[in-house]
C-alpha atoms as a PDB file:
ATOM      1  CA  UNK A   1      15.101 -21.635  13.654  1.00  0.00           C
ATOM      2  CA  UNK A   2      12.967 -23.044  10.737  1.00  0.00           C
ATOM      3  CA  UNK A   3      11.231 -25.216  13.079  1.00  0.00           C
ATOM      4  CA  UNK A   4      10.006 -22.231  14.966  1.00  0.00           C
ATOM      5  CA  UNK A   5       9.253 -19.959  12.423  1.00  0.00           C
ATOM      6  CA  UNK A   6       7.011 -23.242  10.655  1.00  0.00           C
ATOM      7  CA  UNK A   7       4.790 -22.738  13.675  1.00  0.00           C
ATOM      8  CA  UNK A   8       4.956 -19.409  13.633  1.00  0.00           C
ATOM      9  CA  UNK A   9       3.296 -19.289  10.282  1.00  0.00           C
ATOM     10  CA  UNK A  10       0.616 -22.040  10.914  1.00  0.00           C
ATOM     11  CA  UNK A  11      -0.441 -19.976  14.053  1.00  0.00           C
ATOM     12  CA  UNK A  12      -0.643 -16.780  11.682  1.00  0.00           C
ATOM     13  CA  UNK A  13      -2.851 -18.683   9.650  1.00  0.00           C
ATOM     14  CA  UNK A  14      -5.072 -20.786  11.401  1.00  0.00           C
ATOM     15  CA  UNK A  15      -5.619 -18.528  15.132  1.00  0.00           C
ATOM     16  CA  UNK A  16      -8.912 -19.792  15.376  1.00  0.00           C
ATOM     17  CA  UNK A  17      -7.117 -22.836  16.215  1.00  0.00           C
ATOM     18  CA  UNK A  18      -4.262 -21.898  17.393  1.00  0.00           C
ATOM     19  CA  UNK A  19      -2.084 -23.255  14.600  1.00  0.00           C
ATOM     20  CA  UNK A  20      -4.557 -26.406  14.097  1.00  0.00           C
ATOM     21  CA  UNK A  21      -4.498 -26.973  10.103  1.00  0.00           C
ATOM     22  CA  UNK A  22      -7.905 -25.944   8.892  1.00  0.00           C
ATOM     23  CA  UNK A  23      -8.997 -27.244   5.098  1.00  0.00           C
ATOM     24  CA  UNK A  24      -8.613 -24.075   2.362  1.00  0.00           C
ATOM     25  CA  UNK A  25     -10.909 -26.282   0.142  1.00  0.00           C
ATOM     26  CA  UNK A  26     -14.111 -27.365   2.799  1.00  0.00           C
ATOM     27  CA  UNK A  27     -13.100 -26.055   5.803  1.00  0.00           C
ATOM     28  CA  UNK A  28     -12.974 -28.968   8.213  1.00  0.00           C
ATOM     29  CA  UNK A  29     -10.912 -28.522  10.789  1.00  0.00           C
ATOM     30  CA  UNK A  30      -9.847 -32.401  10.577  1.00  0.00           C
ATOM     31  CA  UNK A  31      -7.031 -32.591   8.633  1.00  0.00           C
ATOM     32  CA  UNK A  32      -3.580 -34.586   9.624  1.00  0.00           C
ATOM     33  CA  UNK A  33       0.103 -33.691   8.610  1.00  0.00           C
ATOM     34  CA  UNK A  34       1.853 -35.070   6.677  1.00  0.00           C
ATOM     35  CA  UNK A  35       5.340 -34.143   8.238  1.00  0.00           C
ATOM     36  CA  UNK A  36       8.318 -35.042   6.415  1.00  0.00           C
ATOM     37  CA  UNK A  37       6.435 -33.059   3.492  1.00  0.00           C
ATOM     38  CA  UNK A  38       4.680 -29.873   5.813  1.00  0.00           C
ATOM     39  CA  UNK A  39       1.950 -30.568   4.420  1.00  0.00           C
ATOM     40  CA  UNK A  40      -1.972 -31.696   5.435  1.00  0.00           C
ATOM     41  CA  UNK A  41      -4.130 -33.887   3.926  1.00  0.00           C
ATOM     42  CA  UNK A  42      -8.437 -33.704   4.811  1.00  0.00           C
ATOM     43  CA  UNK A  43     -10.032 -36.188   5.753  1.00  0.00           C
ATOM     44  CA  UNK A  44     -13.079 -35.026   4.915  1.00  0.00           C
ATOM     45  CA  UNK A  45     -12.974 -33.647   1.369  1.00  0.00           C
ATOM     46  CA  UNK A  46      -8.884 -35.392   1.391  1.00  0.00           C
ATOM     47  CA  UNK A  47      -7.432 -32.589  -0.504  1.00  0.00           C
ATOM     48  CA  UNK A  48      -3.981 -32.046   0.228  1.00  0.00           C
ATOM     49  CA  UNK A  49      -2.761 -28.747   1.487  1.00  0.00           C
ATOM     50  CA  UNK A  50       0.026 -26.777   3.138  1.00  0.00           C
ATOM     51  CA  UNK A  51       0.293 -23.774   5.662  1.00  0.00           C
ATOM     52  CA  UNK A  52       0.961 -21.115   2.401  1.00  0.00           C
ATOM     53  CA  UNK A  53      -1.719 -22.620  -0.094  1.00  0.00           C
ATOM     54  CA  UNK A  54      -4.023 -19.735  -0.821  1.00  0.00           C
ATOM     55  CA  UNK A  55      -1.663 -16.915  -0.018  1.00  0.00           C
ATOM     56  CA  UNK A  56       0.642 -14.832  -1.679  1.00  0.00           C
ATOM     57  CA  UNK A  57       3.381 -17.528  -0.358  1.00  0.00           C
ATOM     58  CA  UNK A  58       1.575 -20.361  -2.441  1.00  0.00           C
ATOM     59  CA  UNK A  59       4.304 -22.732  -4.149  1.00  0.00           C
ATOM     60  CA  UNK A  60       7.209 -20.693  -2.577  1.00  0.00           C
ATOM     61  CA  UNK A  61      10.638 -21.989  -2.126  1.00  0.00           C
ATOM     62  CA  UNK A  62      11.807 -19.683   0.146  1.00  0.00           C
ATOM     63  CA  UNK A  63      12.551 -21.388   3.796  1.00  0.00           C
ATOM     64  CA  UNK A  64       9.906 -19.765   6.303  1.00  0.00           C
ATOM     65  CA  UNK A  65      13.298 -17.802   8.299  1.00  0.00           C
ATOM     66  CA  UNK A  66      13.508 -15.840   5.082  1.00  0.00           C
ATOM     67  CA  UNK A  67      10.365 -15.273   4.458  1.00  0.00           C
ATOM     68  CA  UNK A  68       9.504 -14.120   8.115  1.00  0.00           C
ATOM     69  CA  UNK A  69      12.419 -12.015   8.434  1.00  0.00           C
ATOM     70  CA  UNK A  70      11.816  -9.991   4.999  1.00  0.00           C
ATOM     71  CA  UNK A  71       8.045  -9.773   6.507  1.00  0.00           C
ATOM     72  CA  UNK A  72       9.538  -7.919   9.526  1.00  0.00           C
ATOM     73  CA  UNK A  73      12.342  -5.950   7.667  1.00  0.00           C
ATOM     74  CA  UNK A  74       9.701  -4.006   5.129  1.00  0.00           C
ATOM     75  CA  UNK A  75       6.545  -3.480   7.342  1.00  0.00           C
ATOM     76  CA  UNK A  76       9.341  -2.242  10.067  1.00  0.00           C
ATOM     77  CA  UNK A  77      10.996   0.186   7.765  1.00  0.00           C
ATOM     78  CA  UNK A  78       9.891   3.770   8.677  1.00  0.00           C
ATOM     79  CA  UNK A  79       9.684   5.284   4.542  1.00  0.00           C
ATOM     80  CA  UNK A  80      10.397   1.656   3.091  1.00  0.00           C
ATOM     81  CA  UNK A  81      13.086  -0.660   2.389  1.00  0.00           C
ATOM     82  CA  UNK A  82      15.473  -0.621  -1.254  1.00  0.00           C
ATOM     83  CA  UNK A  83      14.946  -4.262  -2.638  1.00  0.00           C
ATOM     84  CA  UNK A  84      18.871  -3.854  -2.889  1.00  0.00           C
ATOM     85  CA  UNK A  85      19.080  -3.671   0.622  1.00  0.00           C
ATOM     86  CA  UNK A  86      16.510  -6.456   1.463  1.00  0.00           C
ATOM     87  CA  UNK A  87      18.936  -8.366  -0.905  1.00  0.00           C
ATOM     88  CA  UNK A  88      21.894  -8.059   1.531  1.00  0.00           C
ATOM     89  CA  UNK A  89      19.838  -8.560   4.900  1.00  0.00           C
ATOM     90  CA  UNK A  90      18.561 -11.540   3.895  1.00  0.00           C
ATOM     91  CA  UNK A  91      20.844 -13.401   1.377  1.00  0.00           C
ATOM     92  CA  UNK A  92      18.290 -13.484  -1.489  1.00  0.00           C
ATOM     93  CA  UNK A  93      19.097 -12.196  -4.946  1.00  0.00           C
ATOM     94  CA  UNK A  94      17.785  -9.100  -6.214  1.00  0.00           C
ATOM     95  CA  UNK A  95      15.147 -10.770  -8.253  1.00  0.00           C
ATOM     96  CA  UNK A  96      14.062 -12.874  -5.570  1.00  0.00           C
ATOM     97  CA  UNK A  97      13.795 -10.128  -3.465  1.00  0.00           C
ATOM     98  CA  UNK A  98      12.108  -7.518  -5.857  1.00  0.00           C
ATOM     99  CA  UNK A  99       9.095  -9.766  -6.338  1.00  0.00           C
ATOM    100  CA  UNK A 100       8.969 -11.378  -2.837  1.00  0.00           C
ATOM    101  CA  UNK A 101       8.700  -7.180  -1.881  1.00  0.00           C
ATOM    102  CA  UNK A 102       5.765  -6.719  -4.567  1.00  0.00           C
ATOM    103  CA  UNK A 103       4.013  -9.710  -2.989  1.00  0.00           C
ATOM    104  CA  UNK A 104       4.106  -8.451   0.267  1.00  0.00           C
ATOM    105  CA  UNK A 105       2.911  -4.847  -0.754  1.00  0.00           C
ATOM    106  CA  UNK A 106      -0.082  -6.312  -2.527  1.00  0.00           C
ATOM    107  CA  UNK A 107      -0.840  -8.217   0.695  1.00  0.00           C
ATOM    108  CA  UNK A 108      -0.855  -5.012   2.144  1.00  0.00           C
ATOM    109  CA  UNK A 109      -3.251  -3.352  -0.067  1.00  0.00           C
ATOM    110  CA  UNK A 110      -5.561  -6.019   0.180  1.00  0.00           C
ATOM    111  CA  UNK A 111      -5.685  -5.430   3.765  1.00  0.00           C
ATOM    112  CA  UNK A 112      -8.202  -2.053   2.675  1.00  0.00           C
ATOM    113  CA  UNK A 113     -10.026  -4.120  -0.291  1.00  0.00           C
ATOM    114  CA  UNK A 114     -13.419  -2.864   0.022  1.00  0.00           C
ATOM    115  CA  UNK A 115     -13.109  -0.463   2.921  1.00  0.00           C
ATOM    116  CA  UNK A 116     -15.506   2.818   2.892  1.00  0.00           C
ATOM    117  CA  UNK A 117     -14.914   5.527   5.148  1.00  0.00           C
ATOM    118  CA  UNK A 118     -16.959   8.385   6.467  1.00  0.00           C
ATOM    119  CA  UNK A 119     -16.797  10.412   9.529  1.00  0.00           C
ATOM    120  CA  UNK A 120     -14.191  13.388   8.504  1.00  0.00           C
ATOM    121  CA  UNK A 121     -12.371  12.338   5.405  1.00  0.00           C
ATOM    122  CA  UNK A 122      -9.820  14.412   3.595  1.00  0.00           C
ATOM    123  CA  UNK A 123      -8.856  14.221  -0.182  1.00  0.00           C
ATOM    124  CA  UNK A 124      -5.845  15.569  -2.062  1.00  0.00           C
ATOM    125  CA  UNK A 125      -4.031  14.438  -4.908  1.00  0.00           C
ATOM    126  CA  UNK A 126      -0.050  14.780  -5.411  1.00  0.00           C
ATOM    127  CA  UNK A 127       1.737  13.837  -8.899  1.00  0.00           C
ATOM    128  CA  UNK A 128       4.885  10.931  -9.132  1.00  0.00           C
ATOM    129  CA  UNK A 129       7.636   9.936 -10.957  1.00  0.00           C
ATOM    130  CA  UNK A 130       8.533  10.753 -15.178  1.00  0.00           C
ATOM    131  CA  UNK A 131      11.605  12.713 -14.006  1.00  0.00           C
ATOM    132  CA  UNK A 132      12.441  15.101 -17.260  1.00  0.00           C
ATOM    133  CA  UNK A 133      16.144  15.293 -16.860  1.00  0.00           C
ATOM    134  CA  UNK A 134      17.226  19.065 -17.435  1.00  0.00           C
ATOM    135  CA  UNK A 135      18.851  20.182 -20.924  1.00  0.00           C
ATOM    136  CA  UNK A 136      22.905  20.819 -20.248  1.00  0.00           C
ATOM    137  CA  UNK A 137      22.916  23.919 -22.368  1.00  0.00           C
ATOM    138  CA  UNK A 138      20.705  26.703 -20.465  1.00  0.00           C
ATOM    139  CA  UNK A 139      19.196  27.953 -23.995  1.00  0.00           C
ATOM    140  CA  UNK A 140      17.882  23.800 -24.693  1.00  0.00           C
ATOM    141  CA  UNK A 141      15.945  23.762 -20.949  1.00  0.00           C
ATOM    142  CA  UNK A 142      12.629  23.874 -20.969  1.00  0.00           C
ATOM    143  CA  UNK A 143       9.995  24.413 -18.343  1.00  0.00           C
ATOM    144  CA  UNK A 144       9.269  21.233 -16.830  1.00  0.00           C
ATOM    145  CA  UNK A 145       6.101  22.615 -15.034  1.00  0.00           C
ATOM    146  CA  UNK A 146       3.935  22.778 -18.185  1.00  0.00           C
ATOM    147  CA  UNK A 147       1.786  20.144 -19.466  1.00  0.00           C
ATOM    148  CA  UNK A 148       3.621  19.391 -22.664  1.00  0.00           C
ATOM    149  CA  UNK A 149       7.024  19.099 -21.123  1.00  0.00           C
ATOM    150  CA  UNK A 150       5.503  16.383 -18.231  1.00  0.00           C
ATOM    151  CA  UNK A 151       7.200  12.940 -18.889  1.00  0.00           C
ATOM    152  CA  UNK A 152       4.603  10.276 -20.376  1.00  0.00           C
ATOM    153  CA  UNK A 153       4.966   8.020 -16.644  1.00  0.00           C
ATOM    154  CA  UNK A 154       4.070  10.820 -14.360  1.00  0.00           C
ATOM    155  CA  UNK A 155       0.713   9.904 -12.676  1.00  0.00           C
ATOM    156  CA  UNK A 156      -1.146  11.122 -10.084  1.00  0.00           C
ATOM    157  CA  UNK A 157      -1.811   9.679  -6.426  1.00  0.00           C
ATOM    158  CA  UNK A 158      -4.983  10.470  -5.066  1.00  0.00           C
ATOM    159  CA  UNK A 159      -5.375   9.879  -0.714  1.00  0.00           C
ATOM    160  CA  UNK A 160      -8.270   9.531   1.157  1.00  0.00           C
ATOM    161  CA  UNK A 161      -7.776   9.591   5.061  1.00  0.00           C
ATOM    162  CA  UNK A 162     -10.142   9.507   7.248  1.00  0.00           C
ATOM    163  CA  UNK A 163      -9.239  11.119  10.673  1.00  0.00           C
ATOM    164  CA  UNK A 164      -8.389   8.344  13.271  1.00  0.00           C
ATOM    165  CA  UNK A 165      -8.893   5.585   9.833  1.00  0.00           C
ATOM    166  CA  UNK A 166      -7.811   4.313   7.269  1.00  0.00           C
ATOM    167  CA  UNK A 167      -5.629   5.852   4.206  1.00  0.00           C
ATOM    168  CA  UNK A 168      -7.184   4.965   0.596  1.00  0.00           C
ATOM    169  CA  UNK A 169      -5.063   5.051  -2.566  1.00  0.00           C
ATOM    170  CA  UNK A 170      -5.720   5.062  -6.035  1.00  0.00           C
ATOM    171  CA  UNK A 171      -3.132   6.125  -8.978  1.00  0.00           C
ATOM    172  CA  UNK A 172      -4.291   7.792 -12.426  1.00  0.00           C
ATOM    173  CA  UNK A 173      -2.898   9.492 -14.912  1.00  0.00           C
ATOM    174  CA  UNK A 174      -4.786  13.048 -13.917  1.00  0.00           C
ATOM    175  CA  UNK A 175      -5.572  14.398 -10.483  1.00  0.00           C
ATOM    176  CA  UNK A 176      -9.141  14.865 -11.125  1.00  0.00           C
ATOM    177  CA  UNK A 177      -9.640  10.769 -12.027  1.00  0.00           C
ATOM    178  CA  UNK A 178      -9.575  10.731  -8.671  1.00  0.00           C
ATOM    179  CA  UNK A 179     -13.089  11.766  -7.840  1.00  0.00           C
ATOM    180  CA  UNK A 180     -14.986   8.556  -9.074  1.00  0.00           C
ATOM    181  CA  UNK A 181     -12.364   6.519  -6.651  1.00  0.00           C
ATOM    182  CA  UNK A 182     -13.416   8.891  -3.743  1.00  0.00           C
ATOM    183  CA  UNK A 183     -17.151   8.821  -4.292  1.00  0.00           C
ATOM    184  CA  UNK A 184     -17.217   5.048  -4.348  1.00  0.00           C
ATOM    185  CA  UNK A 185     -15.462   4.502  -1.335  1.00  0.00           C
ATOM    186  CA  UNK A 186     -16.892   7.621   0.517  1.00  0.00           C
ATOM    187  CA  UNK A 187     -19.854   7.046   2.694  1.00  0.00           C
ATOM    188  CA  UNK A 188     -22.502   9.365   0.582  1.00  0.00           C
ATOM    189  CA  UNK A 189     -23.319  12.507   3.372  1.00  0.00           C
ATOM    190  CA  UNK A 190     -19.339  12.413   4.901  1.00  0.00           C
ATOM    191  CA  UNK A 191     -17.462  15.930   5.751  1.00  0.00           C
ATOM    192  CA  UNK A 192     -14.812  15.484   2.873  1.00  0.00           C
ATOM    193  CA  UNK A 193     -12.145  18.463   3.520  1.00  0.00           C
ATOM    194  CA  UNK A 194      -9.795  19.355   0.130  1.00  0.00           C
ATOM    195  CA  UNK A 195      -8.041  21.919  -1.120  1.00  0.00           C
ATOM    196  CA  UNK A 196      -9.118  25.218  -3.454  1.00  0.00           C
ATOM    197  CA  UNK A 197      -8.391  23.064  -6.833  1.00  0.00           C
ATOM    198  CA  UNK A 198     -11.298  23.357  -8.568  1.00  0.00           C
ATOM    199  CA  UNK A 199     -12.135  19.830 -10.171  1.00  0.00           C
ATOM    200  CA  UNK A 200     -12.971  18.704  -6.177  1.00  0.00           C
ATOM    201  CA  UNK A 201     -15.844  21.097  -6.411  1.00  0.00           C
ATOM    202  CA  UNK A 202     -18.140  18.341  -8.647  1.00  0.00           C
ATOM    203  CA  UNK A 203     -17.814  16.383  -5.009  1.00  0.00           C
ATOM    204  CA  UNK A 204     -20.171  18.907  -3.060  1.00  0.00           C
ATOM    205  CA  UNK A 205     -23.516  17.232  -4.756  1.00  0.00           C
ATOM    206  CA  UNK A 206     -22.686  14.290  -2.939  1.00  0.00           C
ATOM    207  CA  UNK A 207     -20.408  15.117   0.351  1.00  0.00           C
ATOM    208  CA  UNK A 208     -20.634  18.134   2.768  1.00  0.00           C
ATOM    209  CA  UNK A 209     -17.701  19.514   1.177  1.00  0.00           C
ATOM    210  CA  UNK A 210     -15.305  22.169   2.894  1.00  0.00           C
ATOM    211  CA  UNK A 211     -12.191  23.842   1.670  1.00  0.00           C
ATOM    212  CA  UNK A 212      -8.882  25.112   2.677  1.00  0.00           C
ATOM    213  CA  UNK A 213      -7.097  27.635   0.270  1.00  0.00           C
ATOM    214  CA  UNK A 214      -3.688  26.962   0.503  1.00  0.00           C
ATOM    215  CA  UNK A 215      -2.777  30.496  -0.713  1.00  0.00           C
ATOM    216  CA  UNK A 216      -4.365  31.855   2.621  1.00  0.00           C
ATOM    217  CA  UNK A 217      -3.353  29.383   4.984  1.00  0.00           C
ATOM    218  CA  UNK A 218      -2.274  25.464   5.329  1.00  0.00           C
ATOM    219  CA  UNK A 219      -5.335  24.872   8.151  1.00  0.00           C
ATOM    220  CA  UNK A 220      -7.622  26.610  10.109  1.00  0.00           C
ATOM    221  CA  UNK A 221      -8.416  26.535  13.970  1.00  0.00           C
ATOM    222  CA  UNK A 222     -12.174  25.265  13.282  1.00  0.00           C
ATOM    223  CA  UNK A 223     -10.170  22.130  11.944  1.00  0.00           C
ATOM    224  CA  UNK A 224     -10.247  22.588   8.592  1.00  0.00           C
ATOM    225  CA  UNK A 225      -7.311  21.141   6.986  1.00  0.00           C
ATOM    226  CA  UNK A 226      -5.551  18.098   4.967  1.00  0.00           C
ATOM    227  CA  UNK A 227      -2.809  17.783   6.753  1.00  0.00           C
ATOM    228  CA  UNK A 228      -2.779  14.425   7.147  1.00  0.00           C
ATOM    229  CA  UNK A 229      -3.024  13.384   3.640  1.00  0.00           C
ATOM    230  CA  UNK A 230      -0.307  15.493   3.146  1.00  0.00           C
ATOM    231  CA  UNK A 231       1.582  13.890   5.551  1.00  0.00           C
ATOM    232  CA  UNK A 232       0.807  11.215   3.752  1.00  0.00           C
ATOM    233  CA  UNK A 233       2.550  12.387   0.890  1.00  0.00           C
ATOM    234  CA  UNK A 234       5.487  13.331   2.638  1.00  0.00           C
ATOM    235  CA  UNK A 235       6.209   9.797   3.317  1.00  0.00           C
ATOM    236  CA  UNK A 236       5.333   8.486   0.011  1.00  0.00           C
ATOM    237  CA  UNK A 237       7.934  10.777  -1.211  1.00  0.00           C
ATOM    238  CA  UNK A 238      10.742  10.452   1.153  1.00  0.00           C
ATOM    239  CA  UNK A 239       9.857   6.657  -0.082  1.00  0.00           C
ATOM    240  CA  UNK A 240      10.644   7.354  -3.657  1.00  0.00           C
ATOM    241  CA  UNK A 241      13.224   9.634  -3.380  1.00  0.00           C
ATOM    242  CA  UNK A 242      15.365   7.858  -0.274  1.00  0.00           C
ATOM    243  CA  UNK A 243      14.872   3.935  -0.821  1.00  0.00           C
ATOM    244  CA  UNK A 244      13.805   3.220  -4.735  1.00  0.00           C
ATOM    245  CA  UNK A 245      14.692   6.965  -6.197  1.00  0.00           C
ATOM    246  CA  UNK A 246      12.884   5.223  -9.647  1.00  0.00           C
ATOM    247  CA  UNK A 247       9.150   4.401  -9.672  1.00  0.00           C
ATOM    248  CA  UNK A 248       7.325   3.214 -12.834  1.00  0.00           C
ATOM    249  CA  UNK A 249       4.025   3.944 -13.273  1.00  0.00           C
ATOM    250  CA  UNK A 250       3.492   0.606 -13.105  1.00  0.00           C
ATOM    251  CA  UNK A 251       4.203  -0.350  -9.540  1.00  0.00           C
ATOM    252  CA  UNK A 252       3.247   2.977  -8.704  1.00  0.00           C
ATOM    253  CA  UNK A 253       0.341   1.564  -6.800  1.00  0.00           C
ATOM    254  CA  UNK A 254       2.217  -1.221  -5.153  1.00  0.00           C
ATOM    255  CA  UNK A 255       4.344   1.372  -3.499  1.00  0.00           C
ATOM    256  CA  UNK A 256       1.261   4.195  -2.683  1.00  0.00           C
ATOM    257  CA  UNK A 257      -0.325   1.480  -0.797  1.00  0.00           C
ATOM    258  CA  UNK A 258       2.507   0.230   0.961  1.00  0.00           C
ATOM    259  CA  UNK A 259       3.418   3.823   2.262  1.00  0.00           C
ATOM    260  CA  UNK A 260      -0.677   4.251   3.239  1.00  0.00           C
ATOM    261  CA  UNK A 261      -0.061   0.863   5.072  1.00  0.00           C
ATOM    262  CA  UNK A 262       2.985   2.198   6.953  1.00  0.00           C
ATOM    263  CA  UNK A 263       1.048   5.509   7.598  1.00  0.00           C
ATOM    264  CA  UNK A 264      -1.708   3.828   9.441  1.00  0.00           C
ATOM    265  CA  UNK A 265       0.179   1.829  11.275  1.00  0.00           C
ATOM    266  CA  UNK A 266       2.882   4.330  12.689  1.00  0.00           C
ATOM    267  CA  UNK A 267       2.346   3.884  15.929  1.00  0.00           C
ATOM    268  CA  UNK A 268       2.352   0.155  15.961  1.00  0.00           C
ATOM    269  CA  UNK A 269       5.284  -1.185  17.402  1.00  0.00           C
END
């Protein structure tokens, strides 16, 4: 019930104190509720405050059962979760539910806001959305392969994954943007495995860099590989092409991060 799911979210919040309202403004763990209102008041600074001030939730008017339950249906949702269909399950309009969904993915992104990784770190790039629909007539069709036939929203997703980490996103318009993102958030002296495009050669001055030439072979016994960024990938585009099938480039970031999100945490029940 609401009840329940109230607590639920003030435990979230506060488990320090195991649901004990703790002051967003000074901190003071003093505060009283004020309970025909859910909300708290300080006695020490006597700011007034509620269980979602501060969050993405702030000034929401969504009942907690809703909220909780769209929580649950799109971090449980193996390649993601149509805001059509999070419409149905939970009763809210598509609207509702379209930016309640882009809230919760920017949650999840901020989960990796200023992580670094090093260890064994792999790095490849794959390019998203501007579909170029095909010409009817066979004589109009162009290659769509080529640079000057590549819609104006297709951008590139670059993935960092370290081996038994994190996943790192970051979405430009070119592939090789990518290498300022991974040599700020690379630990300087990491094994960084890619692939045999060239641009990812400018990251051996920094990283021990080795390579995997895909024309040869997709990994090597001696663990050379980026398999799992391309698995990675896989995901992201089973994502795109199964649940939302249309991806601006835009929210193409919201999205990257919520499949790296659901990648990390695969085996999480």
């Amino acid at each position: 019930g609401e009840e329940a799911t109230y607590r639920r979210f003030c435990k979230l919040r506060w488990p320090e104190t195991d649901g004990a309202p703790v002051c967003p403004s000074c901190g003071a763990p003093n505060a009283y509720e004020i309970a025909a209102r859910r909300r708290f008041k300080c006695r020490a600074c006597h700011s007034h405050f509620s269980v979602t001030s501060g969050t993405i939730f702030a000034s929401r008017k969504l009942a907690f059962v809703d909220l909780l339950g769209a929580i649950a249906l799109i971090v449980n949702a193996a390649k993601g979760i149509s805001t059509l269909q999070l419409s149905r399950c939970t009763g809210l309009s598509y609207k509702t539910a379209y930016v309640l969904a882009h809230k919760l993915r920017e949650a999840l992104a901020w989960e990796t806001r200023g992580v670094t990784l090093e260890g064994t770190v792999e790095v490849d790039g794959a390019y998203f959305g501007g579909h170029v629909r095909p010409a009817n007539a066979r004589t109009d069709r162009v290659d769509r392969r080529l640079k000057a036939h590549r819609a104006e929203a297709r951008r590139s997703v670059v993935a960092l994954r370290q081996r038994n980490g994190r996943t790192l996103t970051d979405v430009s318009r070119h592939e090789a943007d990518g290498i300022g993102f991974a040599q700020e958030r690379i630990v300087a002296g990491t094994t960084v495995l890619a692939d045999e495009t060239p641009h990812w050669d400018m990251m051996a001055a920094t990283f021990n860099l080795e390579r995997v030439n895909h024309s040869d072979a997709y990994s090597f016994l001696d663990g050379v590989h980026v398999n799992g960024a391309e698995s990675y990938f896989a995901r992201l585009r089973r994502m795109i092409r199964g649940q939302h099938h249309r991806v601006g480039a835009g929210s193409l970031h919201g999205y990257a991060a919520h499949a790296a999100w659901l990648e990390d945490h695969r085996r999480q029940s």
